[in-house]
PDB file of N, CA and C in Angstrom:
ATOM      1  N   UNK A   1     -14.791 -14.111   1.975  1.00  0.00           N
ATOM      2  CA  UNK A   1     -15.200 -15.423   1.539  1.00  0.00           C
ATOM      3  C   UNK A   1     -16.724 -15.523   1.708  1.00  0.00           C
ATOM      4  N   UNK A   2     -17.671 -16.096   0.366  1.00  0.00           N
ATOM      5  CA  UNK A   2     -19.046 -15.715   0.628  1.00  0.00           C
ATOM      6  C   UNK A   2     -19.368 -17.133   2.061  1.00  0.00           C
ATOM      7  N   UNK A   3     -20.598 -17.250   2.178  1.00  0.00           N
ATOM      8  CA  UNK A   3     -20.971 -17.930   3.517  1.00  0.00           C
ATOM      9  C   UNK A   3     -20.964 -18.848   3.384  1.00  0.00           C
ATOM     10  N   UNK A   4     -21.300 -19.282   1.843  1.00  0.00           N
ATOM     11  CA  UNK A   4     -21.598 -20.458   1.344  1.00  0.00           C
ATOM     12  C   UNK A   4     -20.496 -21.699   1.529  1.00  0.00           C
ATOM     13  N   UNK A   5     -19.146 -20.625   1.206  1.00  0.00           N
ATOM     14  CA  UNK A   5     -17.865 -21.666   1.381  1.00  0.00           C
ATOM     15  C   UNK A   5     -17.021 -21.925   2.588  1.00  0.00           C
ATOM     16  N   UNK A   6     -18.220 -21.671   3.437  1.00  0.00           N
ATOM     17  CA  UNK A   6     -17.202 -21.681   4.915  1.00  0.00           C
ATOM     18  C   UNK A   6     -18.076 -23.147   6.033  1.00  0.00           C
ATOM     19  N   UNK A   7     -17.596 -24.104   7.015  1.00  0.00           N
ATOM     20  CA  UNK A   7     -18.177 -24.495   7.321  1.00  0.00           C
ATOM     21  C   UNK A   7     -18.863 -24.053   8.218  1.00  0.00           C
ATOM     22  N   UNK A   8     -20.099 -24.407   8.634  1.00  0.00           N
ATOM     23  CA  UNK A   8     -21.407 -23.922   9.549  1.00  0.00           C
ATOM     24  C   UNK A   8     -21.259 -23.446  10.642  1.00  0.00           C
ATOM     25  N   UNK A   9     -19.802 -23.902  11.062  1.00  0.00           N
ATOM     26  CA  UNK A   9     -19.539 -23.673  12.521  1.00  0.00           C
ATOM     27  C   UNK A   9     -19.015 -22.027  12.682  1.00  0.00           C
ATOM     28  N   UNK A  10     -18.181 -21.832  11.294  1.00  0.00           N
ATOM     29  CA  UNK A  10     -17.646 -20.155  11.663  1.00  0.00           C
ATOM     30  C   UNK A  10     -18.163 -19.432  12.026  1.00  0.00           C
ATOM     31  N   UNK A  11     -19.558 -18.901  11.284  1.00  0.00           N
ATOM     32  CA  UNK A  11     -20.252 -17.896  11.943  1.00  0.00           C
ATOM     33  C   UNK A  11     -20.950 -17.541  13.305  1.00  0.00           C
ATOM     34  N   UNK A  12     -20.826 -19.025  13.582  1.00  0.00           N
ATOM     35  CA  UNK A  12     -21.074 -19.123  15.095  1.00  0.00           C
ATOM     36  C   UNK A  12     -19.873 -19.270  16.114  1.00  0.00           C
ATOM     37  N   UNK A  13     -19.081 -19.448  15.973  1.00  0.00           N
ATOM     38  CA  UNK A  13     -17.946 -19.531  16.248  1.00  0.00           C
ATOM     39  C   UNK A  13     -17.605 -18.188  16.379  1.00  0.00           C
ATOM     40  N   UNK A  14     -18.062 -17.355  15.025  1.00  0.00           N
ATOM     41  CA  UNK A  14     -17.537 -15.727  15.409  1.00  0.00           C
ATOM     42  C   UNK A  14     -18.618 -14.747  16.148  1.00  0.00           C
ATOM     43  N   UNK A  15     -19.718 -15.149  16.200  1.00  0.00           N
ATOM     44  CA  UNK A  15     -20.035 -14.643  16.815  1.00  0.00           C
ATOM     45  C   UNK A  15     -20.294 -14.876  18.346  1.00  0.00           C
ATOM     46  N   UNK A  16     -19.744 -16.024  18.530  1.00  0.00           N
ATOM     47  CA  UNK A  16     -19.406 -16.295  20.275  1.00  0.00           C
ATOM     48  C   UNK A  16     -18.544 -15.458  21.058  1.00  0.00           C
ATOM     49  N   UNK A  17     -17.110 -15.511  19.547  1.00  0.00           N
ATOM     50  CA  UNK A  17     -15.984 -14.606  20.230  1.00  0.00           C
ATOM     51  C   UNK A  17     -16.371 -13.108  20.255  1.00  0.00           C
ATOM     52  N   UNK A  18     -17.236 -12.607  19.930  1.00  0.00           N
ATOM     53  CA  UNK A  18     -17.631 -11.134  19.817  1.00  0.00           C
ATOM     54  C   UNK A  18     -18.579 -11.103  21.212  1.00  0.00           C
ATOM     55  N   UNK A  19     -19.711 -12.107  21.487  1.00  0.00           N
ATOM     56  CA  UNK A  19     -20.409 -12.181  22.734  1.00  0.00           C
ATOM     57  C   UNK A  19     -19.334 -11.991  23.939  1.00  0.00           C
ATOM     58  N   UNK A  20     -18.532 -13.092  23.904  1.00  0.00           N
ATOM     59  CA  UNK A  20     -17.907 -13.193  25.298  1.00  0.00           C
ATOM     60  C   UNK A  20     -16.323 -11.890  25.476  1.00  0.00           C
ATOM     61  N   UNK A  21     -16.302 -11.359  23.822  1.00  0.00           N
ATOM     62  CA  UNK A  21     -15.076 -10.350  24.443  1.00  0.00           C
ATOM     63  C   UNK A  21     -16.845  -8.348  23.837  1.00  0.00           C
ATOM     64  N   UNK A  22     -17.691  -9.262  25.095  1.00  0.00           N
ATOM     65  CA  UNK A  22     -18.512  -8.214  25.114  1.00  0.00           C
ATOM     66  C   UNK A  22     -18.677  -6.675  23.461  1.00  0.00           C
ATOM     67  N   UNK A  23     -18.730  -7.137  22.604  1.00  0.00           N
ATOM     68  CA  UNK A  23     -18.801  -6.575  21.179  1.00  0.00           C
ATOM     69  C   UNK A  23     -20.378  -6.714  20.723  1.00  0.00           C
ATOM     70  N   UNK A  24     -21.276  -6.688  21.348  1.00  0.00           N
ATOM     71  CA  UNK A  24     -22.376  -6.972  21.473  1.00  0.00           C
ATOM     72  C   UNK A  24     -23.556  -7.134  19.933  1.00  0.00           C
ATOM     73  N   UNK A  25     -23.042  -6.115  19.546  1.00  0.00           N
ATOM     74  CA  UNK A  25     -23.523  -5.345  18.089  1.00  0.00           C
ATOM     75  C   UNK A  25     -22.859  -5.844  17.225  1.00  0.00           C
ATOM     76  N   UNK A  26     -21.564  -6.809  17.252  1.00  0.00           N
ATOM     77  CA  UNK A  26     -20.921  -7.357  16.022  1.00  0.00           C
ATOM     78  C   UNK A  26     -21.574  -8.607  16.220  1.00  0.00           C
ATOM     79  N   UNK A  27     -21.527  -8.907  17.378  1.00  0.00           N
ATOM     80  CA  UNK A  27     -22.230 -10.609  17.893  1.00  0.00           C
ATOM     81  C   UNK A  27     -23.862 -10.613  17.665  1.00  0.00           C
ATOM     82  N   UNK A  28     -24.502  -9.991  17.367  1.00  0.00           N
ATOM     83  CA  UNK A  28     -25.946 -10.154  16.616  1.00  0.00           C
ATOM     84  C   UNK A  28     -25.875  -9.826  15.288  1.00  0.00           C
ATOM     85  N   UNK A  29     -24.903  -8.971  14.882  1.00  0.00           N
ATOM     86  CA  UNK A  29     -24.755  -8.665  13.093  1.00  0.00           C
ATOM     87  C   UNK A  29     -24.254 -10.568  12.909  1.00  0.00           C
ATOM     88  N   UNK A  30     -22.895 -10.897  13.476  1.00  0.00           N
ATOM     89  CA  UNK A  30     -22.788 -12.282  13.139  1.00  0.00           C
ATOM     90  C   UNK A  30     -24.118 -13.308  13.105  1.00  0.00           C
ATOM     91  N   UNK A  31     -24.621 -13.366  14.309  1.00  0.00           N
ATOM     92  CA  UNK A  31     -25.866 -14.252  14.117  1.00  0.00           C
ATOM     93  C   UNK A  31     -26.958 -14.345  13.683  1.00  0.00           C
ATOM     94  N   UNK A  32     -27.061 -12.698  12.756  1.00  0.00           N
ATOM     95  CA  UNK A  32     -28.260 -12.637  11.963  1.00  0.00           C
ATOM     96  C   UNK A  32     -27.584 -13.432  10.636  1.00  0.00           C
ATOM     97  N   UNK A  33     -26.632 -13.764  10.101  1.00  0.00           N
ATOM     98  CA  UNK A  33     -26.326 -14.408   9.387  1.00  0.00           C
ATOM     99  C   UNK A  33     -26.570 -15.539   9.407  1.00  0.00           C
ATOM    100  N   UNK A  34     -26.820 -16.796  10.673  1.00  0.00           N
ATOM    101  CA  UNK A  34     -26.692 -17.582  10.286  1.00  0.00           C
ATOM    102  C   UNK A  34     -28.207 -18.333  10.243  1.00  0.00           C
ATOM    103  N   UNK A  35     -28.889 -18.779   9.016  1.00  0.00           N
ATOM    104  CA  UNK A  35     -29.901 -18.882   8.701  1.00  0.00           C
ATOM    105  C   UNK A  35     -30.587 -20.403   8.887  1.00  0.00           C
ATOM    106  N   UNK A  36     -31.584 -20.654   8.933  1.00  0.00           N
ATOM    107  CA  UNK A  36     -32.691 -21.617   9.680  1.00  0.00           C
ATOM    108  C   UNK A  36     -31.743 -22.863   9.083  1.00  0.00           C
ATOM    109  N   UNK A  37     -31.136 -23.259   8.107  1.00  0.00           N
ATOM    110  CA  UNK A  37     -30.500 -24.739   7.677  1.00  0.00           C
ATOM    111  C   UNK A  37     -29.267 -25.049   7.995  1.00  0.00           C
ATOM    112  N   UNK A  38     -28.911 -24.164   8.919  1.00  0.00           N
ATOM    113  CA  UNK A  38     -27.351 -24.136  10.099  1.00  0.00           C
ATOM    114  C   UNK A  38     -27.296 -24.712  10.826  1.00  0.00           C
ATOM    115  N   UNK A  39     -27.038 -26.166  10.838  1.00  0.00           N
ATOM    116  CA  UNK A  39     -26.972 -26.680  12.441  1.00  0.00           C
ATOM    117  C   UNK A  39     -26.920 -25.993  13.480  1.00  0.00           C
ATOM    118  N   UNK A  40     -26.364 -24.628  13.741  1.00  0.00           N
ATOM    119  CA  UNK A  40     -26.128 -23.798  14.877  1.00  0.00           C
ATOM    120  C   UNK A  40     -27.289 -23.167  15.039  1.00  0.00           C
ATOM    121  N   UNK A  41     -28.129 -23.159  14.298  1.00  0.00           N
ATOM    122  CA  UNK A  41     -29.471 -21.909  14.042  1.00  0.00           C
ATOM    123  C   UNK A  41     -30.129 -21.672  15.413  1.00  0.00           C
ATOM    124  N   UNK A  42     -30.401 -22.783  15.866  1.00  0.00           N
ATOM    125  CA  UNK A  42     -31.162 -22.903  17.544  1.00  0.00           C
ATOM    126  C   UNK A  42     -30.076 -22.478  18.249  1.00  0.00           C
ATOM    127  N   UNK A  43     -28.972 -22.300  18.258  1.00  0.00           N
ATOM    128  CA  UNK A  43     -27.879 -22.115  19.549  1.00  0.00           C
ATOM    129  C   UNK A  43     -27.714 -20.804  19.181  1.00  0.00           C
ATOM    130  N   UNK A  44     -27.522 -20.151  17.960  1.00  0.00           N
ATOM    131  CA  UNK A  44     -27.592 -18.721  17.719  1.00  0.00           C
ATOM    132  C   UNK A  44     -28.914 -17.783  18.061  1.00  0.00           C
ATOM    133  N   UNK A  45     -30.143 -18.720  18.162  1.00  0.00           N
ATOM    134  CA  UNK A  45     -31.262 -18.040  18.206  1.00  0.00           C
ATOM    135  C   UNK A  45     -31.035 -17.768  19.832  1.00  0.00           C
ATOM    136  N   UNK A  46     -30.455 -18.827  20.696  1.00  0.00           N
ATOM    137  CA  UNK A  46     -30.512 -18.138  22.342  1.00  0.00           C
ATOM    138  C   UNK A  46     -29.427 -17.326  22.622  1.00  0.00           C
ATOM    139  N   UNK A  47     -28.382 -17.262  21.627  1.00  0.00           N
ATOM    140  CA  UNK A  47     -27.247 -16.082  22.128  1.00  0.00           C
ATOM    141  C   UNK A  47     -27.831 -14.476  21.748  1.00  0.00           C
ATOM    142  N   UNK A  48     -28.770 -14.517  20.933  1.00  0.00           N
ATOM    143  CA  UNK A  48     -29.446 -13.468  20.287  1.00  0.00           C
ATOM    144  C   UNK A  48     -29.977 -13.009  21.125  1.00  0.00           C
ATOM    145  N   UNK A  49     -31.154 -13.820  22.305  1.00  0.00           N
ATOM    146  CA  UNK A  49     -32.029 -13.666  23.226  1.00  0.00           C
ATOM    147  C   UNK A  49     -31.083 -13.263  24.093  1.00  0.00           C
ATOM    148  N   UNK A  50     -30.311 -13.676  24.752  1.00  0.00           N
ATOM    149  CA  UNK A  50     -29.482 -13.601  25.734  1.00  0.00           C
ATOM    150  C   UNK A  50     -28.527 -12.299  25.940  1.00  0.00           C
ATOM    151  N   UNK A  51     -28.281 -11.688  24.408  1.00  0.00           N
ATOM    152  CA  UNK A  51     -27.724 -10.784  24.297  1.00  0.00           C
ATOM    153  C   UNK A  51     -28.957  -9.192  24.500  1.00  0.00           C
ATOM    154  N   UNK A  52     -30.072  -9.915  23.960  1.00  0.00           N
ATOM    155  CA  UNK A  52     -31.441  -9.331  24.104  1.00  0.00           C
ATOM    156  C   UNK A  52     -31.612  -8.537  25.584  1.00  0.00           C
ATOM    157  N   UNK A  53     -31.781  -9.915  26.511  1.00  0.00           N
ATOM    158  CA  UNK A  53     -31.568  -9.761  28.030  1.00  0.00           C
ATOM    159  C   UNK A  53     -30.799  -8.744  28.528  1.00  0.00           C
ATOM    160  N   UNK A  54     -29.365  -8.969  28.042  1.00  0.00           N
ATOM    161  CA  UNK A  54     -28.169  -8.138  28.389  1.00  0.00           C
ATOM    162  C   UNK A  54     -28.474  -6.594  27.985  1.00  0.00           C
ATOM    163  N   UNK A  55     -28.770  -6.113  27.014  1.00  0.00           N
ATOM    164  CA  UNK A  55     -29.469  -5.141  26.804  1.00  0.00           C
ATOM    165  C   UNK A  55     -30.251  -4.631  27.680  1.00  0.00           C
ATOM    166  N   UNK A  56     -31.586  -5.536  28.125  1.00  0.00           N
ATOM    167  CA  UNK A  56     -32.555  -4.707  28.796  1.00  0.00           C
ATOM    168  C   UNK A  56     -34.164  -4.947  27.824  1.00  0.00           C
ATOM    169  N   UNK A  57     -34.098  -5.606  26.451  1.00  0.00           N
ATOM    170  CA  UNK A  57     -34.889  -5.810  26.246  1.00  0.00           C
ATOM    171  C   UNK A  57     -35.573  -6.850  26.377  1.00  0.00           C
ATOM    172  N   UNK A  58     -36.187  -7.059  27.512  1.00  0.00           N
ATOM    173  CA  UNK A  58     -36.658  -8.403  28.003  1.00  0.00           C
ATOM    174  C   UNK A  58     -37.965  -9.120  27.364  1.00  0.00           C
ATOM    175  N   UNK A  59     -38.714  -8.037  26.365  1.00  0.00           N
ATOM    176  CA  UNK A  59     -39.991  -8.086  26.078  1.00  0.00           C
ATOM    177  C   UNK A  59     -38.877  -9.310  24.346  1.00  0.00           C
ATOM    178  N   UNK A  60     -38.233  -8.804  23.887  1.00  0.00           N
ATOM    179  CA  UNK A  60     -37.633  -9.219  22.690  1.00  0.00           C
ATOM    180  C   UNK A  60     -37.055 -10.510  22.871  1.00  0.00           C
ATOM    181  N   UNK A  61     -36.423 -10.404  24.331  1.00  0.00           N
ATOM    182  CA  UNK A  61     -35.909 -11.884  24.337  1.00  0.00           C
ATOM    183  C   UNK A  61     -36.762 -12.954  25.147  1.00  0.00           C
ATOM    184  N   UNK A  62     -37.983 -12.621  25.456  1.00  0.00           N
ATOM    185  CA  UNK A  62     -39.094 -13.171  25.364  1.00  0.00           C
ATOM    186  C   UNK A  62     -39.495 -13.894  24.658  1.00  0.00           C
ATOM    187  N   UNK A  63     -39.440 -13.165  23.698  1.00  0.00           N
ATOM    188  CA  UNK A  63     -40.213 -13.571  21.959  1.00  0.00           C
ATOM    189  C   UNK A  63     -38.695 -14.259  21.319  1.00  0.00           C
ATOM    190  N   UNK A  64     -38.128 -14.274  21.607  1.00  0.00           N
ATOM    191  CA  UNK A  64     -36.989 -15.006  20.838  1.00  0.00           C
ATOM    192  C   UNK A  64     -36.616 -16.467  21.689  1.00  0.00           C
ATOM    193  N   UNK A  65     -36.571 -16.811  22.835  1.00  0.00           N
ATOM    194  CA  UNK A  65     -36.537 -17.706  23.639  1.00  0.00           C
ATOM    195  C   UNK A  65     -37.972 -18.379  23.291  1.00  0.00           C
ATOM    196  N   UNK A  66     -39.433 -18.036  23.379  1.00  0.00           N
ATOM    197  CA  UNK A  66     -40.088 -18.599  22.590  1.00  0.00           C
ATOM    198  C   UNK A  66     -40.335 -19.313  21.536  1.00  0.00           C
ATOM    199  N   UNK A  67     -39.302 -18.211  20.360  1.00  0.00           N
ATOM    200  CA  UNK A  67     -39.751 -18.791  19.171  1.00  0.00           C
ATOM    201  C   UNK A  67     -38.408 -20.368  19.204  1.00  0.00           C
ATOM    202  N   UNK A  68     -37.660 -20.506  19.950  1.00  0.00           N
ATOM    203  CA  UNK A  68     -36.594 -21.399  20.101  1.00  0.00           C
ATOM    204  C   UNK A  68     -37.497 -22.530  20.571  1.00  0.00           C
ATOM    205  N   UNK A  69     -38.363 -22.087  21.747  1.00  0.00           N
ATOM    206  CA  UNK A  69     -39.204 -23.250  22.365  1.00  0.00           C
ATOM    207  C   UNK A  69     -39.785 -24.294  21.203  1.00  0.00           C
ATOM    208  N   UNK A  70     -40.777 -23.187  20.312  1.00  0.00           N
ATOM    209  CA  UNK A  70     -41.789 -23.796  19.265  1.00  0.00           C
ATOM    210  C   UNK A  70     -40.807 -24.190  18.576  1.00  0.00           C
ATOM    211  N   UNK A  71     -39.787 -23.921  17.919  1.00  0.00           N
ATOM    212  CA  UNK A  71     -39.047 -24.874  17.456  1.00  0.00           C
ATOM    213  C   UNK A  71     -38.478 -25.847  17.576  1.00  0.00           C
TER     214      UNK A  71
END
């Protein structure tokens, strides 16, 4: 189903359930989907960071927790 016809909440929604059953790499493929006119856009931008963290790249989720700030 394209993205267009789904409500705003799914993709965030799926990519929560991929964060918390630790799928790490499906849960940022999900939230690169969901784009700046998503009500969720700011709540996906800190699971991104957060998942960032979890990684080890702290310099990335730096810059991503930032760019959440300025927004």
């Amino acid at each position: 189903m394209p993205l267009a016809n789904v409500e705003p909440s799914v993709p965030y929604v799926r990519a929560k359930y991929y964060f918390f059953n630790n799928k790490l790499d499906d849960a940022m493929s999900a939230l690169n989907l969901i784009a700046p006119g998503n009500p969720y856009y700011l709540q996906a931008r800190y699971f991104q960071a957060t998942i960032q963290v979890k990684r080890g790249d702290l310099a990335g989720a730096s810059l991503t927790f930032d760019s959440i700030v300025k927004s």
